[in-house]
Protein backbone atom coordinates (compact mmCIF):
# COMPACT_ATOMS: atom_id res chain seq x y z
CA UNK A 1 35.25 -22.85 -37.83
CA UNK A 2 31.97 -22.33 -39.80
CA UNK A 3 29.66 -21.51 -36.14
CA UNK A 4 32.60 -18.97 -35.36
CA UNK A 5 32.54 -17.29 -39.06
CA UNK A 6 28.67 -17.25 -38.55
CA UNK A 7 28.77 -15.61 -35.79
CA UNK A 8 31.27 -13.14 -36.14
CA UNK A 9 29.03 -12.10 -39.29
CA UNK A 10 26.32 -11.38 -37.42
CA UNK A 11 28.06 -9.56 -34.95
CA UNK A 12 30.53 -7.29 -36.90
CA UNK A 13 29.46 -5.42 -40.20
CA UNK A 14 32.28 -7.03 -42.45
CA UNK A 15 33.21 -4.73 -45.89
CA UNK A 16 33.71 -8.03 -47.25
CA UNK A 17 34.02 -11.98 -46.36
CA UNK A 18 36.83 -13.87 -47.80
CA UNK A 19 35.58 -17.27 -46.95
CA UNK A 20 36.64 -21.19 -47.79
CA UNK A 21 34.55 -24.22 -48.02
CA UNK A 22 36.28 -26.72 -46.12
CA UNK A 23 35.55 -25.73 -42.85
CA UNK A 24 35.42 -27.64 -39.71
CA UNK A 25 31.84 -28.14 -38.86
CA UNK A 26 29.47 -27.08 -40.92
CA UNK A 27 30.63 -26.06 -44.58
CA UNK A 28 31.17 -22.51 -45.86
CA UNK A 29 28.33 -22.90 -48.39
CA UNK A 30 25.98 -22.80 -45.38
CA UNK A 31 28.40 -20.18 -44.03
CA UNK A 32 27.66 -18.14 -47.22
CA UNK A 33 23.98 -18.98 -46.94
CA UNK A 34 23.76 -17.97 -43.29
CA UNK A 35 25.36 -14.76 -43.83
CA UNK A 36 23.49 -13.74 -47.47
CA UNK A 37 19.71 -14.52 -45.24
CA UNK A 38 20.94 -12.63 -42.19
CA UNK A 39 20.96 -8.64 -43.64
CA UNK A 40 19.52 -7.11 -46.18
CA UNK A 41 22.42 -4.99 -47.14
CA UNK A 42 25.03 -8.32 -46.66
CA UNK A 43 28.62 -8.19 -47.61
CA UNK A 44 30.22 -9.87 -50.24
CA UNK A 45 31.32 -13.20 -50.04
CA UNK A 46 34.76 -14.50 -51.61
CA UNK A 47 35.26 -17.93 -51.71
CA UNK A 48 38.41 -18.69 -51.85
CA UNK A 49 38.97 -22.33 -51.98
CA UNK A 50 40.94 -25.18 -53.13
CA UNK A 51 37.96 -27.10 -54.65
CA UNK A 52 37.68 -26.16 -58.66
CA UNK A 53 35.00 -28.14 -59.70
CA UNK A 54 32.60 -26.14 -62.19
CA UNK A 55 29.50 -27.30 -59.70
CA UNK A 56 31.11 -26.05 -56.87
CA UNK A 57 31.59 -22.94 -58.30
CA UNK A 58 28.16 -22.88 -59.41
CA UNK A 59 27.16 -24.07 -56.10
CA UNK A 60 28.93 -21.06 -54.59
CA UNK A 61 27.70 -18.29 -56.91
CA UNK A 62 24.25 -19.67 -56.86
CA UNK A 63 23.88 -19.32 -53.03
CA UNK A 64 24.80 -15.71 -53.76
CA UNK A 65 28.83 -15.54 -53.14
CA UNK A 66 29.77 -12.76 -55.50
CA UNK A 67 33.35 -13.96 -56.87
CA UNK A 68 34.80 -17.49 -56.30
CA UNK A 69 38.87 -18.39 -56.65
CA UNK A 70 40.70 -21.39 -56.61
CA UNK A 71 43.86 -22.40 -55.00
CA UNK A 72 46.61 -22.31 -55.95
CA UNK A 73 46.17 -18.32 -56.72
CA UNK A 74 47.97 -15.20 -57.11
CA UNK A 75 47.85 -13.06 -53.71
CA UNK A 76 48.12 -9.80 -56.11
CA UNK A 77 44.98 -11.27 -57.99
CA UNK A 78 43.25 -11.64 -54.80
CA UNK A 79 44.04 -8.34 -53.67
CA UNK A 80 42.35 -7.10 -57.09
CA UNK A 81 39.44 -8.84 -56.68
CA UNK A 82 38.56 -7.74 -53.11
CA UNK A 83 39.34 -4.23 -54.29
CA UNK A 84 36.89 -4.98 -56.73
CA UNK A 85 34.31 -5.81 -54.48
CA UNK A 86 34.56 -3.08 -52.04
CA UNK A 87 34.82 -0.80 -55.06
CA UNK A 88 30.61 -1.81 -55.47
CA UNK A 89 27.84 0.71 -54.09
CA UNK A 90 26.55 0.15 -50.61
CA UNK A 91 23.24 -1.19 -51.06
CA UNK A 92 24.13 -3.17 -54.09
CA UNK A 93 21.59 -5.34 -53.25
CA UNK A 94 19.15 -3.11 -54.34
CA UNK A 95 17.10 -3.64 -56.88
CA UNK A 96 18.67 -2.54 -60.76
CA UNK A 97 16.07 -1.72 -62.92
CA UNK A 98 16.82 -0.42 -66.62
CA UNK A 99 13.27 0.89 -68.08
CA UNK A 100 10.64 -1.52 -66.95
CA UNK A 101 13.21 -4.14 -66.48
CA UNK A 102 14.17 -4.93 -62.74
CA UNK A 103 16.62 -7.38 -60.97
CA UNK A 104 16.38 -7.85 -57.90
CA UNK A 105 19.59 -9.81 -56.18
CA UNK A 106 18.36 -10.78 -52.98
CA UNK A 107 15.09 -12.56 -54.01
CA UNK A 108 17.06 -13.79 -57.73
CA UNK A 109 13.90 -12.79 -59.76
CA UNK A 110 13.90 -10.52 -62.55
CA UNK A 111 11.01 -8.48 -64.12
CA UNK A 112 9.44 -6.93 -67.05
CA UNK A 113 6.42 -4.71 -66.61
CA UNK A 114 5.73 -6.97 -63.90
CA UNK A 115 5.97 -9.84 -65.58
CA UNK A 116 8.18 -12.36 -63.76
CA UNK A 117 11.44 -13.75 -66.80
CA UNK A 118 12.75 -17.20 -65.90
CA UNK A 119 16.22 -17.05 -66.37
CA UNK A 120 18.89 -20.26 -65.86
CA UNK A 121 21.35 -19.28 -63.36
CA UNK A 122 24.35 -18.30 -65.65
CA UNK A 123 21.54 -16.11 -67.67
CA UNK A 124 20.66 -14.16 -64.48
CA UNK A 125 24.87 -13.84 -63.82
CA UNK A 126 24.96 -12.54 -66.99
CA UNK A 127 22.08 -9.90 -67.00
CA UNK A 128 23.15 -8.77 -63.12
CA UNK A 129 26.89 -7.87 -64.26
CA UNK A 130 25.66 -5.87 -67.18
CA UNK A 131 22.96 -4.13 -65.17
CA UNK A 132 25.98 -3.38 -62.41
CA UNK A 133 27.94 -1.93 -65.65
CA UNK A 134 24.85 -0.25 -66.92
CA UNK A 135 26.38 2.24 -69.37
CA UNK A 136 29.60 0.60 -69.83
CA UNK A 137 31.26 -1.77 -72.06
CA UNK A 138 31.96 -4.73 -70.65
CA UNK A 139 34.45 -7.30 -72.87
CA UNK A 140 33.57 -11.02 -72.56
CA UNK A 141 36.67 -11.32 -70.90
CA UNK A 142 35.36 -9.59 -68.27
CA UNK A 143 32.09 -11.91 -68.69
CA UNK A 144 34.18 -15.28 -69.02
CA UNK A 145 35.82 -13.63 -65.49
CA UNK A 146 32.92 -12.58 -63.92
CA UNK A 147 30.54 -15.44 -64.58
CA UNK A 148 33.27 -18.64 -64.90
CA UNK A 149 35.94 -17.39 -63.28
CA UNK A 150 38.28 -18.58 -65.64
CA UNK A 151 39.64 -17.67 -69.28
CA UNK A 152 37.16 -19.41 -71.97
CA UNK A 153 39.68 -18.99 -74.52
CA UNK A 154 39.58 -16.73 -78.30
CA UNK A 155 38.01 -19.55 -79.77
CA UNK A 156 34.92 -20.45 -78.01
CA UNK A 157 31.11 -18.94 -78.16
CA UNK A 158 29.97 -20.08 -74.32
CA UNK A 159 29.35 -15.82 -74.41
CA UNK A 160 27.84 -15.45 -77.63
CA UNK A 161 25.27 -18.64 -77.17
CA UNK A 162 25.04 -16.95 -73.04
CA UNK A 163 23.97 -13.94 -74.66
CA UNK A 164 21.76 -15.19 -77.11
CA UNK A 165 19.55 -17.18 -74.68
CA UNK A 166 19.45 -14.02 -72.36
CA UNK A 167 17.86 -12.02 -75.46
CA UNK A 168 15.58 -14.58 -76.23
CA UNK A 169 14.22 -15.05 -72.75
CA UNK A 170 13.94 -11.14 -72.67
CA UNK A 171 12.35 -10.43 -76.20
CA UNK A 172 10.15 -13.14 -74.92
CA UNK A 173 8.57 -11.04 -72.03
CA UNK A 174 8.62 -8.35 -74.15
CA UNK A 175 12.05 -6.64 -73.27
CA UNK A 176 13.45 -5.72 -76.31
CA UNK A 177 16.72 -4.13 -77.50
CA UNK A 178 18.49 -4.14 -73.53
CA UNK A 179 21.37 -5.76 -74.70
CA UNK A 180 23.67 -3.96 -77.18
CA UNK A 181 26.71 -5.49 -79.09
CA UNK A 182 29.86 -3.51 -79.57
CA UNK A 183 31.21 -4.83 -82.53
CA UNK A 184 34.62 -6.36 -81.69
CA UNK A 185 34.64 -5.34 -77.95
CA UNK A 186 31.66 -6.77 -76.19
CA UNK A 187 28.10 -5.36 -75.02
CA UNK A 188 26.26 -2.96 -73.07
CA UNK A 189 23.04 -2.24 -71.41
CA UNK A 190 22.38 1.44 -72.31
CA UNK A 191 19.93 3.38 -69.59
CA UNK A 192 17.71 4.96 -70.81
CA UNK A 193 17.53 8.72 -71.60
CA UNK A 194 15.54 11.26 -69.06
């Protein structure tokens, strides 16, 4: 049940939490929630889940759930995708800061010289995975995974326009030139030299 996953949480320190939503009781959104307020170094949440809706997945991310499947799935893709998040530093909710640009995960607020950016949801997604990948290329395949959880397909811009808007609100607190395109591959966030 959702009282027993709760608890458990707070009792045990979990690597990671594979969790569904339709649980008896009381829902494993609030699960998620419960477990995301009660550390600040929390593990991360999996939901894995038969309900596919886009706002449900948004839902899920939102309340700070780090991946989100959908039933029917692969168990070998699952298997991948907790390796992937036990393969993140401890701590990883620490703040990530590239020059005077910070993110910090566990309050959702990002920063420029102090100056607080507003940022949609998808638009903070966006600039947390590439501030995780500081330094690498990341494809926008591995953006359409990360952020939708689900192949956009060759021929749409949902990345491009995603990126765009992230610029803009950037350039617009005066963060300029974070976001790098690699021509035919995807983008980067370079750190800065020493």
């Amino acid at each position: 049940s959702g009282e027993d996953a709760s608890l458990a949480a707070q009792t045990v320190a979990y690597d990671a939490v594979v969790l569904g939503i339709n649980l008896p009781d009381i829902d494993g959104f609030e699960v998620c929630r419960r477990i995301k307020r009660a550390s600040a170094a929390p593990p991360p949440v999996l939901f894995l889940t038969a309900r596919a809706a886009i706002a449900d997945r948004v839902a899920g991310l939102d309340l700070g759930a780090e991946d989100y499947l959908v039933k029917p799935f692969a168990f070998a893709e699952l298997l991948a995708r907790v390796r992937a998040l036990l393969r993140r530093p401890a701590g990883s909710a620490a703040v990530l800061a590239v020059g005077d640009l910070e993110l910090d995960p566990a309050a959702r607020r990002v920063s420029h010289g102090g100056r607080v950016v507003p940022l949609s949801a998808k638009e903070f997604a966006l600039l947390e995975y590439l501030l995780r990948n500081a330094d690498r290329v990341v494809t926008k395949g591995m953006i359409a995974d990360h952020i939708w959880n689900f192949d956009l397909g060759a021929e749409s811009n949902f990345i491009e326009v995603l990126v765009y808007a992230l610029r803009k609100r950037l350039e617009a607190a005066g963060a300029r030139g974070i976001i790098r395109t690699v021509r035919g591959v995807g983008y980067v966030v370079d750190q800065p030299a020493d």
